[in-house]
C-alpha atoms as a PDB file:
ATOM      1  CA  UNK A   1       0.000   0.000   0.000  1.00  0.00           C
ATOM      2  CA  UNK A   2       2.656   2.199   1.163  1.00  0.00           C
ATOM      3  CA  UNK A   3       4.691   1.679  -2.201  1.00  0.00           C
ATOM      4  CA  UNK A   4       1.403   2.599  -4.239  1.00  0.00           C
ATOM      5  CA  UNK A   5       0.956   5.951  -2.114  1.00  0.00           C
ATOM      6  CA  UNK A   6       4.389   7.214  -3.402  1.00  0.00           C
ATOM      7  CA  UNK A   7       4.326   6.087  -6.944  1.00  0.00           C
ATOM      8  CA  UNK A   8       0.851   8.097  -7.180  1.00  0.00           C
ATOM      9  CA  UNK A   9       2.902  11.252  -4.970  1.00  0.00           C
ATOM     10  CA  UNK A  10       5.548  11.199  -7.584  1.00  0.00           C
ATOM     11  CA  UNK A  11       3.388  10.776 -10.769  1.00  0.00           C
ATOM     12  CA  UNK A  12       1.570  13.419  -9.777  1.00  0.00           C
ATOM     13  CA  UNK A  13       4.706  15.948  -8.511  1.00  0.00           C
ATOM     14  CA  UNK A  14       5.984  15.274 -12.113  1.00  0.00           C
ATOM     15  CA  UNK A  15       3.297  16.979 -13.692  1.00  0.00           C
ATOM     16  CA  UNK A  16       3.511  19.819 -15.070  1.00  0.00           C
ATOM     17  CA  UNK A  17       0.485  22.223 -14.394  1.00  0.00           C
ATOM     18  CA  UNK A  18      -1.207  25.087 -14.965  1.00  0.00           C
ATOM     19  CA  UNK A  19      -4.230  26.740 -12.843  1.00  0.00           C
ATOM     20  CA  UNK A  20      -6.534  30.183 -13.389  1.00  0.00           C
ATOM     21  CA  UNK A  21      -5.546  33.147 -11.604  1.00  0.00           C
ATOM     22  CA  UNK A  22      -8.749  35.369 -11.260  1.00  0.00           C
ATOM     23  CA  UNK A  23      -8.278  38.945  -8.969  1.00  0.00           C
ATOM     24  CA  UNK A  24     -10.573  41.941  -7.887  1.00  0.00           C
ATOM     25  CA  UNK A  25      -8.803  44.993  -6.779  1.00  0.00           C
ATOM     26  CA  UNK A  26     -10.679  47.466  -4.553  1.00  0.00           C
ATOM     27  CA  UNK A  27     -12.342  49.835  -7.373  1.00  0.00           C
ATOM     28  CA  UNK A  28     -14.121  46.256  -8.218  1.00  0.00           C
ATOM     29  CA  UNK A  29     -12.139  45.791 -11.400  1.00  0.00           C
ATOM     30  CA  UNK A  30     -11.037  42.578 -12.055  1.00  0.00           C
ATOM     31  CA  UNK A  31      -8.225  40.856 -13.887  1.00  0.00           C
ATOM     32  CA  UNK A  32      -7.620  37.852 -14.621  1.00  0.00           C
ATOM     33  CA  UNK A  33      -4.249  34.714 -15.658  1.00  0.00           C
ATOM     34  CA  UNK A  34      -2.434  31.987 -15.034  1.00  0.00           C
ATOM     35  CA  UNK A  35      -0.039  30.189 -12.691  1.00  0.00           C
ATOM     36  CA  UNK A  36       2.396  27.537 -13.864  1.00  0.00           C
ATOM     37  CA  UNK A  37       4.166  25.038 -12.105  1.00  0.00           C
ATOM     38  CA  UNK A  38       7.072  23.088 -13.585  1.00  0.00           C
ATOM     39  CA  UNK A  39       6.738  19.538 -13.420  1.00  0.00           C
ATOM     40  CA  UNK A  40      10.267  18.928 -11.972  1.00  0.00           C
ATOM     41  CA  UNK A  41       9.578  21.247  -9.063  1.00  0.00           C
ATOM     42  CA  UNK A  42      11.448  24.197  -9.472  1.00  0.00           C
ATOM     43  CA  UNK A  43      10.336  27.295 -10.897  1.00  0.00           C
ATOM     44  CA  UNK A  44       6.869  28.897 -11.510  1.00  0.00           C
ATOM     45  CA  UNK A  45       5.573  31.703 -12.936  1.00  0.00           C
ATOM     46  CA  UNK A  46       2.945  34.171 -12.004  1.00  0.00           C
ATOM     47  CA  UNK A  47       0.999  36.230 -14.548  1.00  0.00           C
ATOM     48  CA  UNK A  48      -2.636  38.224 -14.071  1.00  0.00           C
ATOM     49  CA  UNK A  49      -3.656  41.312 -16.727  1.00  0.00           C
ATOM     50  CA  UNK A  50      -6.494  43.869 -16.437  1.00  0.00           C
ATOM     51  CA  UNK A  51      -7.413  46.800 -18.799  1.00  0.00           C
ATOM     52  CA  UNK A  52      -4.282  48.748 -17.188  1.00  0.00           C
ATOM     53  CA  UNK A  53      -1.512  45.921 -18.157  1.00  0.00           C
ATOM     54  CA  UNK A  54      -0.061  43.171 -16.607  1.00  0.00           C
ATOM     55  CA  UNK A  55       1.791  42.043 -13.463  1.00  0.00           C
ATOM     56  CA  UNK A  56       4.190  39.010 -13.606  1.00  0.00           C
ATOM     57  CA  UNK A  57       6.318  37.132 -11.051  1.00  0.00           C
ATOM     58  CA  UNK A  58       8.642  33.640 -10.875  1.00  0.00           C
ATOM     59  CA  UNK A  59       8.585  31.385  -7.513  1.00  0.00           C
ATOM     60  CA  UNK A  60       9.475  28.502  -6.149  1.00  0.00           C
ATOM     61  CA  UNK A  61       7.084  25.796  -6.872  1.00  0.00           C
ATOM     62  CA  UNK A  62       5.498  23.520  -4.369  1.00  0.00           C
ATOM     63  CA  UNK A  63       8.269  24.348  -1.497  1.00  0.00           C
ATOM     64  CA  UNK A  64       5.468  25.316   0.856  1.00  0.00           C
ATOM     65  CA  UNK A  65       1.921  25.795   1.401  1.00  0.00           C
ATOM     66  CA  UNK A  66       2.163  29.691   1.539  1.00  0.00           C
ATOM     67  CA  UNK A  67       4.001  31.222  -1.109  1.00  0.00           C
ATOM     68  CA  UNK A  68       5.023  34.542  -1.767  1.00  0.00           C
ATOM     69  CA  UNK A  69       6.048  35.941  -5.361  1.00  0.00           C
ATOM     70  CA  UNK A  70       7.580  39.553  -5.888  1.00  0.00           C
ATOM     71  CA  UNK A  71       6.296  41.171  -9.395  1.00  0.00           C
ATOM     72  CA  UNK A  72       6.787  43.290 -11.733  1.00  0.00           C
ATOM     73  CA  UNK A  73       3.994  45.363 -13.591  1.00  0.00           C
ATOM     74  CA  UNK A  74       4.263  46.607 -17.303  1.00  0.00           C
ATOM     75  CA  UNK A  75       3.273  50.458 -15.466  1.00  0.00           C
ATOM     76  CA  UNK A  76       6.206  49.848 -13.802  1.00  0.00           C
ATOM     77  CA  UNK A  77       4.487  48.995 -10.102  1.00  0.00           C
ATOM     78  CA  UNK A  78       6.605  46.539  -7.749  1.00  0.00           C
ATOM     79  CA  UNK A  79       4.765  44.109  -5.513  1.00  0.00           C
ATOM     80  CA  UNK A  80       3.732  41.208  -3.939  1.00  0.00           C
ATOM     81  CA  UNK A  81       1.652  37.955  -4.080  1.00  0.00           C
ATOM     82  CA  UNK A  82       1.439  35.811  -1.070  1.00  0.00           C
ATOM     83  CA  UNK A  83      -0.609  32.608  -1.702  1.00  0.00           C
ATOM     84  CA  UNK A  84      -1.884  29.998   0.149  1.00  0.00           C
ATOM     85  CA  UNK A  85      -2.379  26.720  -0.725  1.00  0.00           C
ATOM     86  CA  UNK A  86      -5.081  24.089   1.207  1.00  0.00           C
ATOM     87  CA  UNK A  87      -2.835  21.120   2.467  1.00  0.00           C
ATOM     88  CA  UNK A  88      -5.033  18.695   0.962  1.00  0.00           C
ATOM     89  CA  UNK A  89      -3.392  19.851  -2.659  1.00  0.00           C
ATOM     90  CA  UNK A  90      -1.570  22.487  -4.839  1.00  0.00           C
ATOM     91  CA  UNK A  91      -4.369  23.270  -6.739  1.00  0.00           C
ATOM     92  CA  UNK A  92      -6.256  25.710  -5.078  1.00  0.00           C
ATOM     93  CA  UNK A  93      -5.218  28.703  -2.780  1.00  0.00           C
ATOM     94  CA  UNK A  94      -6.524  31.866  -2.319  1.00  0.00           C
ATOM     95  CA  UNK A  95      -4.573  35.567  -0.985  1.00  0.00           C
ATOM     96  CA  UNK A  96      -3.327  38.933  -1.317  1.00  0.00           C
ATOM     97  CA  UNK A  97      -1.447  40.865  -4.431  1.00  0.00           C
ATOM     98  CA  UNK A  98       0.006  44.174  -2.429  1.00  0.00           C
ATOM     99  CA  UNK A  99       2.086  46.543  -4.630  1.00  0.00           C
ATOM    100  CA  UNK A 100       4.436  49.111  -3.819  1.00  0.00           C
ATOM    101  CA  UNK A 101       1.816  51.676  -4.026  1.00  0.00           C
ATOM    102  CA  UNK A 102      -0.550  50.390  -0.987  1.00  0.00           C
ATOM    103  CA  UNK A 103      -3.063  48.595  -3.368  1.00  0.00           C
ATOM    104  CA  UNK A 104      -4.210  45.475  -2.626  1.00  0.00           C
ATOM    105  CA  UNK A 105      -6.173  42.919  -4.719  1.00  0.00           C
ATOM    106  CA  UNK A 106      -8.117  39.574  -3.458  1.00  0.00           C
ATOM    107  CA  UNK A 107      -6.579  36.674  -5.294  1.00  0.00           C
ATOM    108  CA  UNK A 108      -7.313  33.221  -6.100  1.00  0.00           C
ATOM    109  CA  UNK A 109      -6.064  30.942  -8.536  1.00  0.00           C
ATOM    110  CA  UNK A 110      -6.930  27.062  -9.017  1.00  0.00           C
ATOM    111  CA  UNK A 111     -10.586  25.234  -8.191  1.00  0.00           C
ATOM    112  CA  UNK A 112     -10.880  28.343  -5.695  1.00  0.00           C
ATOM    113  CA  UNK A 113     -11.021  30.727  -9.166  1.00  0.00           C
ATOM    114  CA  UNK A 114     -14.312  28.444 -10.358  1.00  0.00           C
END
């Protein structure tokens, strides 16, 4: 049983994968993307885009449940996206996009983007 369990873990840390990325920032606007994790656990990459531009980050994939990814924004805005994950999977987490300027935006990517 125990050998079965880890043969599913690694299939499945293998896999490459890709998840929506929805946001709403305070005015109500909303933007929208993508978040990619490698397959070989290493990098990922952040993007969301709204009528104003877009905002796009790299991270660490899977190293733990909260994750937090500095960006850069085509206006030139600096920030930060801290995400966390449920602990029953990768696929889902929901949190905060912050830049530079004080802004915030509510963000969820994954089943938790619908």
């Amino acid at each position: 049983m125990r050998q079965g369990l880890l043969i599913v873990i690694f299939a499945v840390a293998g896999c490459a994968s890709q998840q929506s990325v929805k946001y709403v920032g305070p005015t109500g606007k909303y933007g929208s993307g993508s978040i990619e994790m490698s397959g070989t656990l290493s990098n990922g990459r952040f993007l969301v885009s709204d009528q104003n531009g877009t905002c796009a980050g790299t991270f660490r994939s899977w190293s733990n449940l909260t994750i937090t990814i500095p960006i850069q924004c085509t206006d030139g805005a600096k920030g930060t996206v801290t995400l966390t994950r449920v602990m029953d999977g990768p696929l889902t987490a929901t949190g905060v996009m912050m830049l530079d300027s004080g802004q915030t935006r509510q963000v969820v990517y994954g089943q938790a983007a619908g």
